[in-house]
PDB file of N, CA and C in Angstrom:
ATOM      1  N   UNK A   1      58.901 -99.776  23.230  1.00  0.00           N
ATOM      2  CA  UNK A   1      58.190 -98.670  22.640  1.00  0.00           C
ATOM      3  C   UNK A   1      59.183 -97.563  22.308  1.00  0.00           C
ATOM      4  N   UNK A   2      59.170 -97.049  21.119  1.00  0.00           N
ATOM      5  CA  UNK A   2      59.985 -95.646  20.602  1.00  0.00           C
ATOM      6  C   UNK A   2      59.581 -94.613  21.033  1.00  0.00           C
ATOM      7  N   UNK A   3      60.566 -93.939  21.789  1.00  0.00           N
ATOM      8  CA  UNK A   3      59.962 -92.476  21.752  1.00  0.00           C
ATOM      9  C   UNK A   3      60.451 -91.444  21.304  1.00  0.00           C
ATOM     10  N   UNK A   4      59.068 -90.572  20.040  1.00  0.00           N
ATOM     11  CA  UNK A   4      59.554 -89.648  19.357  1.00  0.00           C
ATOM     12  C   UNK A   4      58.879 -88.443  19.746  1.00  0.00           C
ATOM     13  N   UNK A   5      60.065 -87.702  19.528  1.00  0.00           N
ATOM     14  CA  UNK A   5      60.157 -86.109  19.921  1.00  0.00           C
ATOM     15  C   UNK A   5      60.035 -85.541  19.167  1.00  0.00           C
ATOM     16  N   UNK A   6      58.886 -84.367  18.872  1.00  0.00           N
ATOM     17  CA  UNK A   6      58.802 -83.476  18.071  1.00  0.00           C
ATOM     18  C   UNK A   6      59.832 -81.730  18.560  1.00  0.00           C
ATOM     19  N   UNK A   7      60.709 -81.720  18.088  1.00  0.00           N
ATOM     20  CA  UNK A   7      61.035 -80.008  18.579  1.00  0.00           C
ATOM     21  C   UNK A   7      60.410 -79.403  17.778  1.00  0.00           C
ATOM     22  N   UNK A   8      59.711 -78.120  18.623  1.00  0.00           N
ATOM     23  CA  UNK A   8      59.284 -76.644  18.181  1.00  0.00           C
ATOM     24  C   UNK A   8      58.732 -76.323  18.658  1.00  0.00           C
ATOM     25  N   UNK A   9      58.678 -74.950  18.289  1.00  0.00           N
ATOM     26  CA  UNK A   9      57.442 -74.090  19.465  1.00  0.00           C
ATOM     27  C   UNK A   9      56.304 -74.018  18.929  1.00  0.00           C
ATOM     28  N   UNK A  10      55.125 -74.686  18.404  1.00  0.00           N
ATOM     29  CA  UNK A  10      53.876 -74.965  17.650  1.00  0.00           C
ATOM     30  C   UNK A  10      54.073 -74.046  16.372  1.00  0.00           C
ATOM     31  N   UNK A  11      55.033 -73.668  15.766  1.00  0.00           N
ATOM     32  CA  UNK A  11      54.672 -72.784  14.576  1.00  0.00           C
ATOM     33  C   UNK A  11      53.936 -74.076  13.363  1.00  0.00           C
ATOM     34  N   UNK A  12      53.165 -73.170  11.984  1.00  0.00           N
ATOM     35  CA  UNK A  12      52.837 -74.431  11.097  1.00  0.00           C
ATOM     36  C   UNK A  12      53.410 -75.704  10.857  1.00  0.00           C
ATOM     37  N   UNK A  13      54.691 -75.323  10.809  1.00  0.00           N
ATOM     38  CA  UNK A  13      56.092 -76.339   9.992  1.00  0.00           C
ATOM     39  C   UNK A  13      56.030 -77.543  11.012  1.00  0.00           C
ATOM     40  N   UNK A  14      55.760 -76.422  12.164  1.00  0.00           N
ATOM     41  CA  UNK A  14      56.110 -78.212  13.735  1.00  0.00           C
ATOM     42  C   UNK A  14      54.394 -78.847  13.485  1.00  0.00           C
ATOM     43  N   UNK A  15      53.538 -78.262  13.725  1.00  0.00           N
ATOM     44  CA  UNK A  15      52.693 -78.815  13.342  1.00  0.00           C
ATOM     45  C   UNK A  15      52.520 -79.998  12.346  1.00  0.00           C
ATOM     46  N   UNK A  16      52.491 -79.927  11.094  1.00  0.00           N
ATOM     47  CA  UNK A  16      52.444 -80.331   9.933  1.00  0.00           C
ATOM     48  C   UNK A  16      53.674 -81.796  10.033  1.00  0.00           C
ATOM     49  N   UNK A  17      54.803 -81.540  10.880  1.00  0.00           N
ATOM     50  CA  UNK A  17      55.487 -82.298  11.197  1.00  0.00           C
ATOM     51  C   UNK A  17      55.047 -83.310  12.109  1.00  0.00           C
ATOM     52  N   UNK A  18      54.297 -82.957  13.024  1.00  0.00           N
ATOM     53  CA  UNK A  18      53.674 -83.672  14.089  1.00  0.00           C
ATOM     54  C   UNK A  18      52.682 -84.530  13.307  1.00  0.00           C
ATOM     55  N   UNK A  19      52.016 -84.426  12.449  1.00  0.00           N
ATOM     56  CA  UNK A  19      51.124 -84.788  11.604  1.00  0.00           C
ATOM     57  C   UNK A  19      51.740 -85.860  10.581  1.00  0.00           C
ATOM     58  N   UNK A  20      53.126 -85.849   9.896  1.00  0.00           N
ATOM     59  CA  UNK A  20      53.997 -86.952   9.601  1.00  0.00           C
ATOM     60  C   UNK A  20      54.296 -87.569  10.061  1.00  0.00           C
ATOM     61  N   UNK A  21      55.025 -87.253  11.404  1.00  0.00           N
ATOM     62  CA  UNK A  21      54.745 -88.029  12.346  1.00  0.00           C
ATOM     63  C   UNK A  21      53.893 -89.093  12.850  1.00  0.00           C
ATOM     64  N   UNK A  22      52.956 -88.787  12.488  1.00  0.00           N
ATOM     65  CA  UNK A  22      51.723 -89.686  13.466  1.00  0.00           C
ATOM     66  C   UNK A  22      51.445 -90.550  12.301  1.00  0.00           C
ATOM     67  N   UNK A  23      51.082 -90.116  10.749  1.00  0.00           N
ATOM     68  CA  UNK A  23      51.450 -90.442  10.036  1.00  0.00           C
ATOM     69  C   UNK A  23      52.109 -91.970   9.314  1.00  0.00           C
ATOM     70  N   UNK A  24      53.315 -91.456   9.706  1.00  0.00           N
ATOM     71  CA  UNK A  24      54.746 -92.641   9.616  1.00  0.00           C
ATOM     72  C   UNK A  24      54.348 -93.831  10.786  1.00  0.00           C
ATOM     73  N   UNK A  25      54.003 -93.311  11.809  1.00  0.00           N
ATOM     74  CA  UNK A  25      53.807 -94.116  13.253  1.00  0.00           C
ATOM     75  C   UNK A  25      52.721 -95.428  12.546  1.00  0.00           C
ATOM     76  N   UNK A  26      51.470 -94.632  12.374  1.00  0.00           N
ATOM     77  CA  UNK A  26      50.461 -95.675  11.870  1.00  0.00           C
ATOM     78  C   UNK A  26      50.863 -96.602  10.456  1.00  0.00           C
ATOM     79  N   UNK A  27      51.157 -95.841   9.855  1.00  0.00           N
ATOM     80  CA  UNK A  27      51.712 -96.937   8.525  1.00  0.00           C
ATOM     81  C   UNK A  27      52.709 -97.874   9.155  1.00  0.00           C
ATOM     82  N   UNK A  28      53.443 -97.648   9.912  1.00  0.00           N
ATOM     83  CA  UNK A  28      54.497 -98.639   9.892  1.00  0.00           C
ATOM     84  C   UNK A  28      53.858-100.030  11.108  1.00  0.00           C
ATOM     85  N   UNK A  29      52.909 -99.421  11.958  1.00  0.00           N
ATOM     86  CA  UNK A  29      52.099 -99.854  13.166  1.00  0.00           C
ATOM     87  C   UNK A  29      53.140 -99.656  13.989  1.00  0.00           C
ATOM     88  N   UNK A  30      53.699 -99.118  14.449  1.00  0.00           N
ATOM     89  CA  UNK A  30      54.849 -99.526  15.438  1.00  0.00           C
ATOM     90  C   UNK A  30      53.963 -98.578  16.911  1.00  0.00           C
ATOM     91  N   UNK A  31      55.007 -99.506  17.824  1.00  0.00           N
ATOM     92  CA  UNK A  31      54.319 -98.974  19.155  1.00  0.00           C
ATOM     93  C   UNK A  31      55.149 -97.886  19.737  1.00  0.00           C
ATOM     94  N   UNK A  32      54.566 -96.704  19.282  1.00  0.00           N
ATOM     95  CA  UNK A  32      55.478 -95.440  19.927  1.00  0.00           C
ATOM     96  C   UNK A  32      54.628 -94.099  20.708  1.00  0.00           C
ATOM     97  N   UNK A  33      55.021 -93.204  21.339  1.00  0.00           N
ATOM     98  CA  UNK A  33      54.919 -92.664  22.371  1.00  0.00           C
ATOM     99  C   UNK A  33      55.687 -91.159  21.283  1.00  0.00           C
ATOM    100  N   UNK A  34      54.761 -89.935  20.373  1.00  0.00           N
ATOM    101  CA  UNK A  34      54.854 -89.217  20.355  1.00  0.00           C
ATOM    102  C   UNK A  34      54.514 -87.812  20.962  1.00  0.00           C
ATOM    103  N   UNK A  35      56.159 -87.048  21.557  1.00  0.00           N
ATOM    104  CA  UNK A  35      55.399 -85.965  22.307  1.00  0.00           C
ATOM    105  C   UNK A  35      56.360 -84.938  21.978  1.00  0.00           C
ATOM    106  N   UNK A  36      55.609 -83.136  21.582  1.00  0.00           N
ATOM    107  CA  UNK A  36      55.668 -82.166  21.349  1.00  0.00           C
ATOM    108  C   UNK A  36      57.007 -81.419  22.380  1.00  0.00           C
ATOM    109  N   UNK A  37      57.844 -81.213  22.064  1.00  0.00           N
ATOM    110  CA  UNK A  37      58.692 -80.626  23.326  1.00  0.00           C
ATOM    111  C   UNK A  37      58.250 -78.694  22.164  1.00  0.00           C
ATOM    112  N   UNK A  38      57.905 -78.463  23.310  1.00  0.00           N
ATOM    113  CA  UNK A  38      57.531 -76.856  22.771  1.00  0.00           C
ATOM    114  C   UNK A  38      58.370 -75.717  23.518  1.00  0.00           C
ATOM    115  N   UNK A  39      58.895 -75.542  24.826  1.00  0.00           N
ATOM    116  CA  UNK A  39      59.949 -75.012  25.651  1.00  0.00           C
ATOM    117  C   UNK A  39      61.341 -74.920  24.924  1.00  0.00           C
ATOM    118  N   UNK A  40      61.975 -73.296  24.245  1.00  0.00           N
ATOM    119  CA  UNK A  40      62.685 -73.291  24.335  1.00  0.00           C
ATOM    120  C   UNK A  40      64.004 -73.997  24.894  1.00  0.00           C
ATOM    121  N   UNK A  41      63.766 -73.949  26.387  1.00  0.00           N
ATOM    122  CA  UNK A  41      64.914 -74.476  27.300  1.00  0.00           C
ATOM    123  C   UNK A  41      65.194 -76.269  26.893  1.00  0.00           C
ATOM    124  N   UNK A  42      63.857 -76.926  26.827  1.00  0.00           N
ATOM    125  CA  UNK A  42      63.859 -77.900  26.452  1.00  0.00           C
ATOM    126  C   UNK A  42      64.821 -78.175  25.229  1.00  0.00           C
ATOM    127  N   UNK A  43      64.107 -77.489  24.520  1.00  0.00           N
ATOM    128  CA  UNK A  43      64.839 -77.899  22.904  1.00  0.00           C
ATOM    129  C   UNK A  43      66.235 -77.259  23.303  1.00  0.00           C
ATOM    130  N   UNK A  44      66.526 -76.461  23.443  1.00  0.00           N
ATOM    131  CA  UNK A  44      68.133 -76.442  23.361  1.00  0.00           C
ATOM    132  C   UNK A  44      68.809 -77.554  24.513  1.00  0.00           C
ATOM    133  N   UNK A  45      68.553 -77.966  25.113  1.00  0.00           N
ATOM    134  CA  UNK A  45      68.980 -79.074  25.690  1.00  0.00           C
ATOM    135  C   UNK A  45      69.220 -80.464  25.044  1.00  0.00           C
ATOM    136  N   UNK A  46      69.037 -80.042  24.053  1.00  0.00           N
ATOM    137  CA  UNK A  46      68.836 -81.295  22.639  1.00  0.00           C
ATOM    138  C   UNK A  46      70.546 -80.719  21.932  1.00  0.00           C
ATOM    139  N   UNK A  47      70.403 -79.951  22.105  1.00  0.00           N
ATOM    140  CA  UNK A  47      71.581 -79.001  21.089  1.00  0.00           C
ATOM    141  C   UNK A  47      71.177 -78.614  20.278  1.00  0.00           C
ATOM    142  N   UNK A  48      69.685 -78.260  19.829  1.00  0.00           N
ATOM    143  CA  UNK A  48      69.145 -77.861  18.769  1.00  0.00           C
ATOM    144  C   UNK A  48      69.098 -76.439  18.151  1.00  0.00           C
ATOM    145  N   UNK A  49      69.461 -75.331  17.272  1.00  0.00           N
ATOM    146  CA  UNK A  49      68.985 -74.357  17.026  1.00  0.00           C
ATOM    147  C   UNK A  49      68.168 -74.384  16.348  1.00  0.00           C
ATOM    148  N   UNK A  50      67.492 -75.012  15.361  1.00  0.00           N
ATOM    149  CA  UNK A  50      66.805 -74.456  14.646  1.00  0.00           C
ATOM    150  C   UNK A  50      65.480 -75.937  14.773  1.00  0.00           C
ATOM    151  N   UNK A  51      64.341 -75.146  14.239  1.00  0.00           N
ATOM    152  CA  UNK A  51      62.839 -76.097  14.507  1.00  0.00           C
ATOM    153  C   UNK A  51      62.872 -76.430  13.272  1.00  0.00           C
ATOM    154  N   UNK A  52      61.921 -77.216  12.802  1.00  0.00           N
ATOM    155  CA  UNK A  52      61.252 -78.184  13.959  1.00  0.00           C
ATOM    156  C   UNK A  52      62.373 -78.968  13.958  1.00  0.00           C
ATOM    157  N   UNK A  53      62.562 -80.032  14.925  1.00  0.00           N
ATOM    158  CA  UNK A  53      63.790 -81.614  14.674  1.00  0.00           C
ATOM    159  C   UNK A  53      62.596 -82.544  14.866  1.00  0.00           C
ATOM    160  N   UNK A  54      63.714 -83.765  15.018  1.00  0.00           N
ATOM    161  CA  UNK A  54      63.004 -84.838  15.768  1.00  0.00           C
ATOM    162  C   UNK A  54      63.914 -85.913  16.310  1.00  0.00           C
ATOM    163  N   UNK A  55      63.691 -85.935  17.305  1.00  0.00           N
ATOM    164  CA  UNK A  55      64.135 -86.909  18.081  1.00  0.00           C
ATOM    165  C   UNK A  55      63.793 -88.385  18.167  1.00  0.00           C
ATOM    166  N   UNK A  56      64.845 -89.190  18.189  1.00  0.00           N
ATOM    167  CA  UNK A  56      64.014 -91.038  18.142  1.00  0.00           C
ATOM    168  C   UNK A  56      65.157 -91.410  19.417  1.00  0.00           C
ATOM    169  N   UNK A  57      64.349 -92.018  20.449  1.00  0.00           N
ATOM    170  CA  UNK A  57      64.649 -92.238  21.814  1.00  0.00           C
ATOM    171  C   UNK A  57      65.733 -91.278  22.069  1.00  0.00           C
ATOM    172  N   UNK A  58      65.625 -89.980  22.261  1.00  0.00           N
ATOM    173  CA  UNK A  58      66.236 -89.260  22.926  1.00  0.00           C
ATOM    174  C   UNK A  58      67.455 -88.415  21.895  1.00  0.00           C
ATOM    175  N   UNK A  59      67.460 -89.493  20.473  1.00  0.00           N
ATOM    176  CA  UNK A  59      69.127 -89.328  19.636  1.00  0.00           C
ATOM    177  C   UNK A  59      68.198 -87.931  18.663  1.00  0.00           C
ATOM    178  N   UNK A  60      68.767 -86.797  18.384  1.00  0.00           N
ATOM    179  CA  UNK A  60      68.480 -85.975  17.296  1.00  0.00           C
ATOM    180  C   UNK A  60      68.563 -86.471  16.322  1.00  0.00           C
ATOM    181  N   UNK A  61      68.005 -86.782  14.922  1.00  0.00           N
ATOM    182  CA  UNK A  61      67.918 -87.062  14.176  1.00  0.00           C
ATOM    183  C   UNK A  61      67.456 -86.415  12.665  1.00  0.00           C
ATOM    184  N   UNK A  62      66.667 -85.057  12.831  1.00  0.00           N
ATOM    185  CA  UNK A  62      66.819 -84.356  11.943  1.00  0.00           C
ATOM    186  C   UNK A  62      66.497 -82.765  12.266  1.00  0.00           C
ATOM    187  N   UNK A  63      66.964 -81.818  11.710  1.00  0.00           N
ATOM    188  CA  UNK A  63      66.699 -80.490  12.446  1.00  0.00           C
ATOM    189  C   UNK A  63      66.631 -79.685  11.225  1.00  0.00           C
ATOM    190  N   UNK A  64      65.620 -78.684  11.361  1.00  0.00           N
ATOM    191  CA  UNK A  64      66.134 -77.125  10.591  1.00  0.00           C
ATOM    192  C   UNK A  64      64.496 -77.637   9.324  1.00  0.00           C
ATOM    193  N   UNK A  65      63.710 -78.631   9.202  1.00  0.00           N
ATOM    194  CA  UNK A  65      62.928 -79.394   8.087  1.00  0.00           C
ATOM    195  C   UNK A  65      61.920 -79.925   8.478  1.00  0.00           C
ATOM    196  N   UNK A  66      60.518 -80.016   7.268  1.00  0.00           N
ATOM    197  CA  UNK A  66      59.857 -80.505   7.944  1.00  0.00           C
ATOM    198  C   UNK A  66      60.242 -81.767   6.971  1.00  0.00           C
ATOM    199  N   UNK A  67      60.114 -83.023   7.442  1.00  0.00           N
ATOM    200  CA  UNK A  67      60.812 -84.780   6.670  1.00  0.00           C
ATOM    201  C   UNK A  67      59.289 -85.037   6.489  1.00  0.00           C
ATOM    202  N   UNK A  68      59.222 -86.199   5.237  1.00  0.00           N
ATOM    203  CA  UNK A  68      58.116 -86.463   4.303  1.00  0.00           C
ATOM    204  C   UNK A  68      57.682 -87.536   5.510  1.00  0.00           C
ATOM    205  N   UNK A  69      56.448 -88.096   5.082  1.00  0.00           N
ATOM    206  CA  UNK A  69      55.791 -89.075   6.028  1.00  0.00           C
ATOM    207  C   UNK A  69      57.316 -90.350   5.411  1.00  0.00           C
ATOM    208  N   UNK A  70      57.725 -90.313   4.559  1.00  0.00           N
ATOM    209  CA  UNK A  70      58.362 -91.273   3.988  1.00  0.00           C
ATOM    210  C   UNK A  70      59.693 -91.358   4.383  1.00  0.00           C
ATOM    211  N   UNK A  71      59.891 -90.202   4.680  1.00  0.00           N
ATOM    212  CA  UNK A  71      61.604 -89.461   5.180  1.00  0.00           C
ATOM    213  C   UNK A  71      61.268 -90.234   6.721  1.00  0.00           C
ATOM    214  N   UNK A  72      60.448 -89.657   7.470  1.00  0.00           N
ATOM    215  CA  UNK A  72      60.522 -90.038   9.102  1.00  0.00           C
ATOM    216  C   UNK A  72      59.934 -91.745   9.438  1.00  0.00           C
ATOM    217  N   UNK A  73      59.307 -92.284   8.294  1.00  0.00           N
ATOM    218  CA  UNK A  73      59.530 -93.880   8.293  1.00  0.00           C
ATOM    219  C   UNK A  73      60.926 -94.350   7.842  1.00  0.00           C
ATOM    220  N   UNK A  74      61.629 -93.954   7.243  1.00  0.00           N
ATOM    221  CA  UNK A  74      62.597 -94.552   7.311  1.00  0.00           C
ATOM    222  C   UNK A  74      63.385 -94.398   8.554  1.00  0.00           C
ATOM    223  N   UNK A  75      63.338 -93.005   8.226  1.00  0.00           N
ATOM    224  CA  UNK A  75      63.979 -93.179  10.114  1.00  0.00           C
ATOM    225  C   UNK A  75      64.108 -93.522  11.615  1.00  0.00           C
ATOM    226  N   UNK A  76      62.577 -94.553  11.597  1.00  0.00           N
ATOM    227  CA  UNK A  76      62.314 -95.492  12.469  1.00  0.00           C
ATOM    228  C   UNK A  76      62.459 -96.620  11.897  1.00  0.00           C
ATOM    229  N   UNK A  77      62.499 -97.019  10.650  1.00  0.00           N
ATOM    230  CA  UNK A  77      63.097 -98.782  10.541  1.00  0.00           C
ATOM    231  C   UNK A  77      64.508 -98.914  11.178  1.00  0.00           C
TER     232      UNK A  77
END
């Protein structure tokens, strides 16, 4: 099972991201485990400055954007 990380602190952008997210998940069917890291402390422990990112098993993978339902399927094939 994949697990993807949403960074941000609930503003629209993380939202709307979370929502591609889930998104990408169902189109592709894959069996994954999406969860919201909303804690400052958290997210910079990523090395992150800027929201929303996303994380795929733990690796950063995009930051500072919200990625198309099409952008964050590719980035789980």
């Amino acid at each position: 099972m994949k697990k993807i990380q949403i960074l941000g602190t609930g503003c629209p952008k993380c939202k709307k991201f979370v929502q591609h997210a889930e998104e990408a998940v169902k189109e592709l069917g894959l069996d994954a485990e999406i969860e919201k890291v909303t804690q400052i402390n958290d997210i910079m422990k990523f090395g992150v400055m800027m929201t929303p990112a996303l994380a795929v098993d733990g690796a950063v993978k995009s930051v500072g954007k919200v990625l198309s339902v099409e952008e964050i399927k590719g980035l789980l094939k």
